[in-house]
N, C-alpha and C. Protein backbone atom coordinates (compact mmCIF):
# COMPACT_ATOMS: atom_id res chain seq x y z
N UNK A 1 112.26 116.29 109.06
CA UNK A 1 111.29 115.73 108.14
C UNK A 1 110.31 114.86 108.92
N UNK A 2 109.09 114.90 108.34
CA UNK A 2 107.82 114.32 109.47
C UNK A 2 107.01 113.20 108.32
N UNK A 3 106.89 111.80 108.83
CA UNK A 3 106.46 110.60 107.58
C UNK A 3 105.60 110.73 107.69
N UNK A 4 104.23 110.45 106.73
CA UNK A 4 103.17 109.76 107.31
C UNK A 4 103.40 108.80 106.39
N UNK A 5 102.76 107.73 107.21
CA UNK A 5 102.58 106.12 107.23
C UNK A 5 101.39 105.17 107.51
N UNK A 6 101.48 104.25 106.61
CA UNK A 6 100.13 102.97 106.71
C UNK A 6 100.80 101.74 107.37
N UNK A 7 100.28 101.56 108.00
CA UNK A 7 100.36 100.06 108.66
C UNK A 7 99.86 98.82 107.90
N UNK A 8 100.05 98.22 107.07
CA UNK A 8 99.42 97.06 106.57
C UNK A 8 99.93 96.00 106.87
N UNK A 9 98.18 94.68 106.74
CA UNK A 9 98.81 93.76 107.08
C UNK A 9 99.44 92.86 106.14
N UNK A 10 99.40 91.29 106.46
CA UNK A 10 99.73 90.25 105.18
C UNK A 10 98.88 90.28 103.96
N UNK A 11 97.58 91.02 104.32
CA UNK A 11 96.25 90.87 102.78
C UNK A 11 96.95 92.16 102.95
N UNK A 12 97.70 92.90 102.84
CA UNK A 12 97.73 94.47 102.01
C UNK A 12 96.37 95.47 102.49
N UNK A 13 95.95 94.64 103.41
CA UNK A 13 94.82 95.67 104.12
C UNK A 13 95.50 96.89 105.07
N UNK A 14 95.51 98.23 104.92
CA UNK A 14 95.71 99.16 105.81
C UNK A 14 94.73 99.20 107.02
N UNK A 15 95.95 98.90 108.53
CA UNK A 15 95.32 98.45 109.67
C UNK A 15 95.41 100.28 110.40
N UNK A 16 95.99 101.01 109.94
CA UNK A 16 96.27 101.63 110.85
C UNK A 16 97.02 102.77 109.96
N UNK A 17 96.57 104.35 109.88
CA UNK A 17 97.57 105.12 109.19
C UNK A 17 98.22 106.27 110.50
N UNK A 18 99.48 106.76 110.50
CA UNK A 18 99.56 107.62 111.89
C UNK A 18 100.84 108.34 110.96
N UNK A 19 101.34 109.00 111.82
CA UNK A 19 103.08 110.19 111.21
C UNK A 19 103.78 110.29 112.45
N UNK A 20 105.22 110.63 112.08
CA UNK A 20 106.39 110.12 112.94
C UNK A 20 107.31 111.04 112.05
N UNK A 21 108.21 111.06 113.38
CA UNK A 21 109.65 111.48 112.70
C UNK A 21 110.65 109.86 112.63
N UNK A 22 110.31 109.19 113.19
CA UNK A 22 111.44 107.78 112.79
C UNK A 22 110.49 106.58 112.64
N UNK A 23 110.40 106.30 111.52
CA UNK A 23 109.53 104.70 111.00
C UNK A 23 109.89 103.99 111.60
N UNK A 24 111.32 103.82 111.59
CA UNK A 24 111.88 102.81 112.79
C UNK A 24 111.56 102.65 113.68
N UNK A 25 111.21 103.42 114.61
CA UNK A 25 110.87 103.18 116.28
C UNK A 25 109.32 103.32 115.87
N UNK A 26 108.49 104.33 115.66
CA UNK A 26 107.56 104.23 115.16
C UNK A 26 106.92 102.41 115.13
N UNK A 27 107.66 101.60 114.37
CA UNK A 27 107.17 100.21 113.68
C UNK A 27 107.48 99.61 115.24
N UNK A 28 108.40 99.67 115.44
CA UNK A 28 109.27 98.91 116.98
C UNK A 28 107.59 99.62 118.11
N UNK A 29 107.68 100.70 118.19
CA UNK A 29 106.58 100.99 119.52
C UNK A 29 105.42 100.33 119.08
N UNK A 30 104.61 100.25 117.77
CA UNK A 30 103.57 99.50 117.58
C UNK A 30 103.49 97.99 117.68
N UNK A 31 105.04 97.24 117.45
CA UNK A 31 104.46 96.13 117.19
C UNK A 31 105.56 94.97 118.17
N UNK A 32 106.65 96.05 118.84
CA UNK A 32 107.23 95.63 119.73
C UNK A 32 106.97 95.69 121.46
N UNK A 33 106.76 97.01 121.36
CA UNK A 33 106.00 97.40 123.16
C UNK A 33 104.39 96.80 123.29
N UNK A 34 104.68 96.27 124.58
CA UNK A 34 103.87 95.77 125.26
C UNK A 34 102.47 96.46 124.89
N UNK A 35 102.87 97.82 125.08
CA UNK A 35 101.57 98.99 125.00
C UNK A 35 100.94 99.27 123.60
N UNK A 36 102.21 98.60 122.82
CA UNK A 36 101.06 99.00 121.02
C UNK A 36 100.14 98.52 120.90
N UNK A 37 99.60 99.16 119.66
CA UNK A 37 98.21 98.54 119.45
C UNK A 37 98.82 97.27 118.70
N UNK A 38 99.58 96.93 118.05
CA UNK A 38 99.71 95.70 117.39
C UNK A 38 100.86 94.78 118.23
N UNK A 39 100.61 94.80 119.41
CA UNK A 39 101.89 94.22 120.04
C UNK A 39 101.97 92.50 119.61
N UNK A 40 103.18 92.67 119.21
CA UNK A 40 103.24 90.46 118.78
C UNK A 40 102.96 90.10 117.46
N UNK A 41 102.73 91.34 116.61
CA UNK A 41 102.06 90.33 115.55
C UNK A 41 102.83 90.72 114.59
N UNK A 42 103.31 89.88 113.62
CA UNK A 42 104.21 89.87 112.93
C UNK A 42 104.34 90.03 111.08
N UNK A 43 103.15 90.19 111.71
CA UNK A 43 102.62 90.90 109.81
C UNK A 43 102.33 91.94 109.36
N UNK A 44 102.66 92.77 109.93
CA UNK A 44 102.66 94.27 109.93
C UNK A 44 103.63 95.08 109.43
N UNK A 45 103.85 95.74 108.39
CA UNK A 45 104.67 96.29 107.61
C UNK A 45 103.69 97.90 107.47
N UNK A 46 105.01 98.53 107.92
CA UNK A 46 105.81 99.96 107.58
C UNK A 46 105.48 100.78 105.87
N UNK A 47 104.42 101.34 105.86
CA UNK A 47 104.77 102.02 104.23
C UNK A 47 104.79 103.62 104.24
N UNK A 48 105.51 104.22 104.13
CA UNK A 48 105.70 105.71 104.10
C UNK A 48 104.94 105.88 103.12
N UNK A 49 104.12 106.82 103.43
CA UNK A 49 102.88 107.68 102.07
C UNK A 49 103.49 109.28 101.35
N UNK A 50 104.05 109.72 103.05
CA UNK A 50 104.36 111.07 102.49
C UNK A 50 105.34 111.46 103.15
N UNK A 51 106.18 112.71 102.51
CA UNK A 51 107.08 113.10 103.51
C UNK A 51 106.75 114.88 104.13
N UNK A 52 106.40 115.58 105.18
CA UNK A 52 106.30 116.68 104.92
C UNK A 52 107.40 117.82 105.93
N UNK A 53 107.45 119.05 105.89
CA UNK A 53 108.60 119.35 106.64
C UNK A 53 108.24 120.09 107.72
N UNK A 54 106.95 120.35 108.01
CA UNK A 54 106.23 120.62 109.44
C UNK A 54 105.45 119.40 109.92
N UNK A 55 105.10 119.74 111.48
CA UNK A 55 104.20 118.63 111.86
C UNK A 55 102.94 118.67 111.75
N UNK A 56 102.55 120.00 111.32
CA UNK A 56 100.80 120.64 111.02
C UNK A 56 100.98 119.95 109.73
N UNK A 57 101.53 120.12 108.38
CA UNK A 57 101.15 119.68 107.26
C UNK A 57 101.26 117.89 107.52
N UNK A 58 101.93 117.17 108.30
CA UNK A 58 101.99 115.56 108.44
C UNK A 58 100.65 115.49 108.90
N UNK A 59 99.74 116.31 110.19
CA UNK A 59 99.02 116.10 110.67
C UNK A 59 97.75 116.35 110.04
N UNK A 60 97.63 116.68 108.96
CA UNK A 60 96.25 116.96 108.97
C UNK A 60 96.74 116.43 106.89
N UNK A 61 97.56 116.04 106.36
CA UNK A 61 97.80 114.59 105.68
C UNK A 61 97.13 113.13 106.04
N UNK A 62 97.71 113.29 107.32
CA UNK A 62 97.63 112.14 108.29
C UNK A 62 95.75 111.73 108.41
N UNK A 63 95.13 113.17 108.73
CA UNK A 63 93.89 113.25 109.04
C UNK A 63 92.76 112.60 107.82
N UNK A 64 93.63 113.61 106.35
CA UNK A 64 93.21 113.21 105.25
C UNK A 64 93.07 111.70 104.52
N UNK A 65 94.43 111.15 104.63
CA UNK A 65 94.77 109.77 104.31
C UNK A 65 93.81 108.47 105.41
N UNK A 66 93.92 108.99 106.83
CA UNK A 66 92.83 108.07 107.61
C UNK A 66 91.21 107.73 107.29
N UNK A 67 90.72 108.99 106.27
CA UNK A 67 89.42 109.30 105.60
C UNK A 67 89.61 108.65 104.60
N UNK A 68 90.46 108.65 103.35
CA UNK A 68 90.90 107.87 102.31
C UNK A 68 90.77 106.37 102.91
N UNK A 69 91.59 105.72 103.71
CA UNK A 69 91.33 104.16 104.12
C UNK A 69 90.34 104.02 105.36
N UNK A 70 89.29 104.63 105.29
CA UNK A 70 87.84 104.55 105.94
C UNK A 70 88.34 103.82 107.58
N UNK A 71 89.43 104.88 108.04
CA UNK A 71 89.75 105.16 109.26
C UNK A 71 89.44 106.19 109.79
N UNK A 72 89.01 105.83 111.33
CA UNK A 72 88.62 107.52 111.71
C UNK A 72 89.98 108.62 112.09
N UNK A 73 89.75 109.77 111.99
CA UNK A 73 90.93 110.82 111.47
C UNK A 73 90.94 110.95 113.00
N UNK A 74 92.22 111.52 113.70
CA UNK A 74 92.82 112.20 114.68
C UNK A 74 91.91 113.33 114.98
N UNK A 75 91.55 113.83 114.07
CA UNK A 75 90.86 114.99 114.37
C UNK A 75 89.40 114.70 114.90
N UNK A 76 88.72 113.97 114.06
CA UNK A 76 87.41 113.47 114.61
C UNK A 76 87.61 112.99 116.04
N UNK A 77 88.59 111.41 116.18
CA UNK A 77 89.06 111.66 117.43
C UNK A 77 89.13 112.76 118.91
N UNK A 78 89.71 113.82 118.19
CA UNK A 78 90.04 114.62 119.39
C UNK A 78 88.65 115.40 119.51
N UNK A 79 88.09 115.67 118.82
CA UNK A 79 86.72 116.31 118.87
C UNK A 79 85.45 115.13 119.91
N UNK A 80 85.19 114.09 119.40
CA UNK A 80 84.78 113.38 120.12
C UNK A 80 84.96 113.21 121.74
N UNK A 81 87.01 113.54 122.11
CA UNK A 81 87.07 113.50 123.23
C UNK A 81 86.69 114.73 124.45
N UNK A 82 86.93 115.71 123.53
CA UNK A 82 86.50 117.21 123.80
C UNK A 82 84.92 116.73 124.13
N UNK A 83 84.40 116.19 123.41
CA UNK A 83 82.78 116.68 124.02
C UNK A 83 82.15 115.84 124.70
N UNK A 84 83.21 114.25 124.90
CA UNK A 84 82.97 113.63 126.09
C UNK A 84 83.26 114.28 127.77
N UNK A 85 84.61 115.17 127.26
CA UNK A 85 84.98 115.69 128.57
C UNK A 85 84.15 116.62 129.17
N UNK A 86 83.22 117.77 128.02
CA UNK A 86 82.15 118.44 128.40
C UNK A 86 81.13 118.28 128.82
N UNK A 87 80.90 116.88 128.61
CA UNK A 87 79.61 116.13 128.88
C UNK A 87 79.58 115.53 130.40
N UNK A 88 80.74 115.25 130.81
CA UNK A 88 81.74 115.12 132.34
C UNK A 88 81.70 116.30 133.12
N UNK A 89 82.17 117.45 132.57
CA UNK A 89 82.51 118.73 133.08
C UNK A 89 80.69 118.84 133.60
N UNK A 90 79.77 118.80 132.21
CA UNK A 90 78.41 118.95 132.66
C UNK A 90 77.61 118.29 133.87
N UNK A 91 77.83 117.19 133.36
CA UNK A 91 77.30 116.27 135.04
C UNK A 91 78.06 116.42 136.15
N UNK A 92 79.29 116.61 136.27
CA UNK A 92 79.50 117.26 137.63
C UNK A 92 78.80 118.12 138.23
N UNK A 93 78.90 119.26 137.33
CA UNK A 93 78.70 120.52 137.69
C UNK A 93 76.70 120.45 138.10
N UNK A 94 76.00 119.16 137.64
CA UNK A 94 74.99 119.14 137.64
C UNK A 94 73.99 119.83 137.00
N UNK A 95 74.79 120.24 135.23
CA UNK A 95 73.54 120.97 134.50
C UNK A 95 73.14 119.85 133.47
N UNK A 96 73.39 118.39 133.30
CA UNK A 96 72.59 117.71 132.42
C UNK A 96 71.06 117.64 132.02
């Protein structure tokens, strides 16, 4: 089973929506490791939105629900990085 989940803070503001197979560690890597985005802060609560039983249907939930709380989606994300890397690939190659 695959969650998706909101991050909110103490105002009930959604900081952050993402999907996981364990909320548990999930909550622990964001707000326990050094490397999360919320490392230290202690107002951050865990809310499961959905449950789904592939990782394509969590992921593009996930994509949907980030558009719903006027977060940018994973997908926009990865598209953005794609055409930074082309834009790299381009100036190397010297066709800008």
């Amino acid at each position: 089973m695959r969650y998706v989940y909101a991050l909110m803070d103490s105002n009930g503001k959604v900081v952050y929506v993402g999907e996981t197979k364990s909320t548990r560690w999930r909550l622990y890597d964001h707000t326990r490791r050094k490397t999360g985005k919320f490392y230290g802060r202690t107002d951050i609560r865990l809310h499961v939105l959905s449950a789904h039983v592939t990782r394509s249907e969590s992921y593009w939930a996930q994509c949907h629900l980030q558009k719903v709380f006027g977060l940018k989606s994973e997908d926009e994300m990865s598209r953005e990085h794609l055409a930074k890397g082309r834009k790299i690939l381009q100036k190397k190659r010297g066709t800008l």
